[in-house]
N, C-alpha and C. Protein backbone atom coordinates (compact mmCIF):
# COMPACT_ATOMS: atom_id res chain seq x y z
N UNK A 1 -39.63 -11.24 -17.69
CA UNK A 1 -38.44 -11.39 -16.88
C UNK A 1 -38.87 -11.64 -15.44
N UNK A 2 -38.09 -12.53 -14.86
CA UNK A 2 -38.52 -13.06 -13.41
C UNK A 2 -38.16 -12.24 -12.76
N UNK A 3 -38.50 -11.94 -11.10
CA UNK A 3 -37.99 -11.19 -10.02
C UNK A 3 -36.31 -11.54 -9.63
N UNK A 4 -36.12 -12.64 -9.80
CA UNK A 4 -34.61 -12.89 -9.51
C UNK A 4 -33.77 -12.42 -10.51
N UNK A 5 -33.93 -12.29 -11.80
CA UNK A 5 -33.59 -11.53 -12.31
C UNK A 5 -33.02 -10.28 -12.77
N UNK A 6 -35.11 -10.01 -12.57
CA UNK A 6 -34.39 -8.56 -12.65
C UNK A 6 -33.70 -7.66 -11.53
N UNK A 7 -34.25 -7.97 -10.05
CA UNK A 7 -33.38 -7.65 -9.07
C UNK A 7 -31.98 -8.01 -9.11
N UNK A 8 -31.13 -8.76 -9.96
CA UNK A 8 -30.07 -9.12 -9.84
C UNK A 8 -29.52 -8.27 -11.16
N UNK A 9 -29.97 -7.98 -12.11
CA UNK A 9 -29.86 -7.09 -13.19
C UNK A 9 -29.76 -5.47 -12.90
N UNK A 10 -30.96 -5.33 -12.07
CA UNK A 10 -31.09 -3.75 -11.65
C UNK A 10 -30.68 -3.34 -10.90
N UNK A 11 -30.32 -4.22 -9.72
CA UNK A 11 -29.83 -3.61 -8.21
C UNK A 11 -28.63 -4.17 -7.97
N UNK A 12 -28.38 -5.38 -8.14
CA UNK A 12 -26.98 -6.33 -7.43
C UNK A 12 -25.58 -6.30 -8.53
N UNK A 13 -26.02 -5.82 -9.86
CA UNK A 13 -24.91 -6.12 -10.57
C UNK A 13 -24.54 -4.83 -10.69
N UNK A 14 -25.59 -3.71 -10.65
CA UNK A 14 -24.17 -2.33 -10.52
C UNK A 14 -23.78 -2.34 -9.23
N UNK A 15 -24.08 -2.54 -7.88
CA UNK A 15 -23.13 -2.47 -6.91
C UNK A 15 -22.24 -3.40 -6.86
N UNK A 16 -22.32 -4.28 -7.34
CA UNK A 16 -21.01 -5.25 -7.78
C UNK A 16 -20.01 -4.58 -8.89
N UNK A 17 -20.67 -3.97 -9.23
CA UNK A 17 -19.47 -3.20 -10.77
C UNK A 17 -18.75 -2.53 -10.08
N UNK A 18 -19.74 -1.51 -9.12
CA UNK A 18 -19.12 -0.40 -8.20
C UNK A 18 -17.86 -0.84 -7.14
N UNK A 19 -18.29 -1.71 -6.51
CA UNK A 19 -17.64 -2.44 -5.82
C UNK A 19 -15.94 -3.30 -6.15
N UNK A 20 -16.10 -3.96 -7.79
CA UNK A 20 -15.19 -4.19 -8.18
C UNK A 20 -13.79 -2.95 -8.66
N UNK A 21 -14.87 -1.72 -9.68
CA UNK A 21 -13.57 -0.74 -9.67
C UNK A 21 -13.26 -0.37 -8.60
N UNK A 22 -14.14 0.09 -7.17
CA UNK A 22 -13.53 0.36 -6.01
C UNK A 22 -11.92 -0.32 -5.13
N UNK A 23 -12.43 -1.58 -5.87
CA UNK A 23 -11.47 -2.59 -5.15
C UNK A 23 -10.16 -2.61 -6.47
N UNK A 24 -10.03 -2.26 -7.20
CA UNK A 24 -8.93 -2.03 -8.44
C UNK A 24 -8.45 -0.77 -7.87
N UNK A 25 -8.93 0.28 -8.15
CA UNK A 25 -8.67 1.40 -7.58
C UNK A 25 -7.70 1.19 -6.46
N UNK A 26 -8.38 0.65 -5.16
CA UNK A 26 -7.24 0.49 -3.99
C UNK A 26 -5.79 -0.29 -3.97
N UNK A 27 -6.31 -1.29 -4.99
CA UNK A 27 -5.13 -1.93 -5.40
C UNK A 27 -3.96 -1.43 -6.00
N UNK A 28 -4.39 -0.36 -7.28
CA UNK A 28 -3.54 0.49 -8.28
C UNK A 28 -3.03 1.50 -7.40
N UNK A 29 -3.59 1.96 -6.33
CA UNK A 29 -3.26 2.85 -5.17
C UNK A 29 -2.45 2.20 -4.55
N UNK A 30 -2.28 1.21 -4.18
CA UNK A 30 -1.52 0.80 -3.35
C UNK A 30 0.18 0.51 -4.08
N UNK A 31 -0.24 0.32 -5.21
CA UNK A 31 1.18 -0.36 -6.50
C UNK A 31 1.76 0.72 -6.26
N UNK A 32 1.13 1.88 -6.84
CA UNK A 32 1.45 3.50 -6.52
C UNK A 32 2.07 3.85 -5.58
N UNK A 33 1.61 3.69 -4.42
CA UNK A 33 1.89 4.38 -2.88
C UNK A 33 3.80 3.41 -2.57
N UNK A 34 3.35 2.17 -2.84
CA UNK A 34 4.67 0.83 -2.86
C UNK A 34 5.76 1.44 -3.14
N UNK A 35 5.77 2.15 -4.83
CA UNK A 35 6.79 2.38 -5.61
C UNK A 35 7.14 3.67 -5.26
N UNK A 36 6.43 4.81 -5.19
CA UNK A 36 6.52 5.71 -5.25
C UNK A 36 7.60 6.51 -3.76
N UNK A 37 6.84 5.87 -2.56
CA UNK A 37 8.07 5.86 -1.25
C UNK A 37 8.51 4.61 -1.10
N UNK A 38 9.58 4.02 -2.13
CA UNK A 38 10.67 3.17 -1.57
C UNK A 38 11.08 3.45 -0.77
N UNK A 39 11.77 4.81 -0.47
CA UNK A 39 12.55 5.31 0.70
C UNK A 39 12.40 5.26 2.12
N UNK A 40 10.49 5.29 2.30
CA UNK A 40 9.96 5.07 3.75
C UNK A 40 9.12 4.21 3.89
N UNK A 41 9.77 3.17 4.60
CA UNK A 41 9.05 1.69 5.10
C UNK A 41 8.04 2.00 5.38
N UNK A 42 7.60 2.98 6.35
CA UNK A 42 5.97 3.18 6.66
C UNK A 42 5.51 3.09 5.60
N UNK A 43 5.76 3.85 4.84
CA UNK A 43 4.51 3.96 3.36
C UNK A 43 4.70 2.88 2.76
N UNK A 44 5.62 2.37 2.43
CA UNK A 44 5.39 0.76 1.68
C UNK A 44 4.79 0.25 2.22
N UNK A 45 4.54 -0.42 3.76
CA UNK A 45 3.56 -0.93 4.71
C UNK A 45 2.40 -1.00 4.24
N UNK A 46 2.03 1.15 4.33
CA UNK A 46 0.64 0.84 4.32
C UNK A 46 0.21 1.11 2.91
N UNK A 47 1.24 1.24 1.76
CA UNK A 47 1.38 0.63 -0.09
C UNK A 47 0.85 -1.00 0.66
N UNK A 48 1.52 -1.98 1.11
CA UNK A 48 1.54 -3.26 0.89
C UNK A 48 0.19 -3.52 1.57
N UNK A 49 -0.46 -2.71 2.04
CA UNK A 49 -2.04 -3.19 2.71
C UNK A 49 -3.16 -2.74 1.95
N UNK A 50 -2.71 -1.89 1.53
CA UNK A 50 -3.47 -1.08 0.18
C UNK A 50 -3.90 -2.39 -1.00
N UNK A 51 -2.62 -2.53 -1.37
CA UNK A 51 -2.54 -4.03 -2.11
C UNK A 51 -3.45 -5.26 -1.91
N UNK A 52 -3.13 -5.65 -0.73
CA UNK A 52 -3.52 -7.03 0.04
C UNK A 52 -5.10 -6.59 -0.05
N UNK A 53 -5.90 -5.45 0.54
CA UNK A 53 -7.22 -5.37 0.99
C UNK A 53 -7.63 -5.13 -0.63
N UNK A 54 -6.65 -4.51 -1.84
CA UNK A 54 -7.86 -4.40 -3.13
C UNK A 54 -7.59 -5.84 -3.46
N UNK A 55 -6.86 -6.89 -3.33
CA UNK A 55 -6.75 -8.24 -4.03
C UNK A 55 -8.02 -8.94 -3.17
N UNK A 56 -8.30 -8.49 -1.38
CA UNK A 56 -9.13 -9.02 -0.87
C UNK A 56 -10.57 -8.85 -1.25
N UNK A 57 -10.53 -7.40 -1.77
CA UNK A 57 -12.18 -7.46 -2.03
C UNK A 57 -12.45 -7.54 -3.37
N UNK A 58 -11.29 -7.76 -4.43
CA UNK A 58 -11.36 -8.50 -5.97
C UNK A 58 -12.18 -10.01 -5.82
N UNK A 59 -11.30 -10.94 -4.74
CA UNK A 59 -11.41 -11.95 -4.64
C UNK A 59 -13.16 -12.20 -4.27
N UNK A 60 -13.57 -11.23 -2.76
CA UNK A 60 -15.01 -11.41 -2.29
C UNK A 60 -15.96 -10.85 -3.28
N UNK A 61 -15.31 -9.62 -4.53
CA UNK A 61 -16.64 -9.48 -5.14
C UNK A 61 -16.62 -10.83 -6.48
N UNK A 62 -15.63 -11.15 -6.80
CA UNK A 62 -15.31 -12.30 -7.76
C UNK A 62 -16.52 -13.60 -6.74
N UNK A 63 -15.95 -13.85 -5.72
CA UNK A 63 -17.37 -15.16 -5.20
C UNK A 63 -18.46 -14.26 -5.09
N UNK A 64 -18.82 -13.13 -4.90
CA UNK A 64 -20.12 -12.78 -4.47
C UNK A 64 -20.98 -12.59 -6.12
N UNK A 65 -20.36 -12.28 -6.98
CA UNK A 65 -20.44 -12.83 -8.42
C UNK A 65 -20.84 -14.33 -8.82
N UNK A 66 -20.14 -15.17 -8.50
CA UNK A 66 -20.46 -16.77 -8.72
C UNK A 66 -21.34 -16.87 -8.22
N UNK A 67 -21.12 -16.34 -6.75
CA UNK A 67 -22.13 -17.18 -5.86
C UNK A 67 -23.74 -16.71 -6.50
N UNK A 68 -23.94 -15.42 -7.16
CA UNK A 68 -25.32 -14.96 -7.30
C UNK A 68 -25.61 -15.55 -8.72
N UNK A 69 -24.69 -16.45 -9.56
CA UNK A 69 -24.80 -16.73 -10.57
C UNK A 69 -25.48 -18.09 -10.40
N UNK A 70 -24.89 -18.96 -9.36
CA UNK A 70 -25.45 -20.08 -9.01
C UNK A 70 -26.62 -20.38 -8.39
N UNK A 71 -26.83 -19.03 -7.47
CA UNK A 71 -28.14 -19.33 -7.34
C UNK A 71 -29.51 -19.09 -8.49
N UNK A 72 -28.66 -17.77 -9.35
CA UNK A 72 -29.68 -18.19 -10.30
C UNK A 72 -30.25 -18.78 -11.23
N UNK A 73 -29.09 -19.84 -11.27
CA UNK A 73 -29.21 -21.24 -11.97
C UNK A 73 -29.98 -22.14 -10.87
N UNK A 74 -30.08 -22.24 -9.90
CA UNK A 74 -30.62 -22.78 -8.94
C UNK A 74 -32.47 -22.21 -9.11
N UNK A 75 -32.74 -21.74 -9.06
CA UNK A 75 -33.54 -20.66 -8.54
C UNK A 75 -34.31 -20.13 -10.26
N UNK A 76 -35.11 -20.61 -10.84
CA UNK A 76 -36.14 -20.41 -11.57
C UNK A 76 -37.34 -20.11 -11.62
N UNK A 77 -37.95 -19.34 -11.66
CA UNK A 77 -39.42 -18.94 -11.69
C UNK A 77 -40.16 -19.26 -13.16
């Protein structure tokens, strides 16, 4: 097994795992926080940012995923 590899096997893809439930988590937190105080706009607010930032870091660990996939199609030893 090559170094790009296995560094991308051993080290980069569980903090990407980590990273992805982290970012579900905030999201499901946020659906939560949304529904739960209809009653007070503040909390839907910061429900609706909760939201926005887990869809944001779904999206950056989703390219930071591709992107390490392509390079290791790029990138052969």
């Amino acid at each position: 097994m090559n170094i790009v590899n296995k560094v991308t096997t051993e080290i980069i893809n569980p903090i990407i795992e980590v990273l992805f439930v982290l970012a579900i988590a905030i999201f499901f937190w946020g659906i939560i926080e949304f529904i739960w105080n209809s009653g007070n706009e503040d909390k839907r607010t910061t429900g609706k940012q909760h939201i926005i930032w887990g869809l944001f870091g779904l999206f950056i660990m989703a390219a930071v995923a591709g992107i390490i996939e392509i390079i290791k199609a790029f990138v052969k030893f």
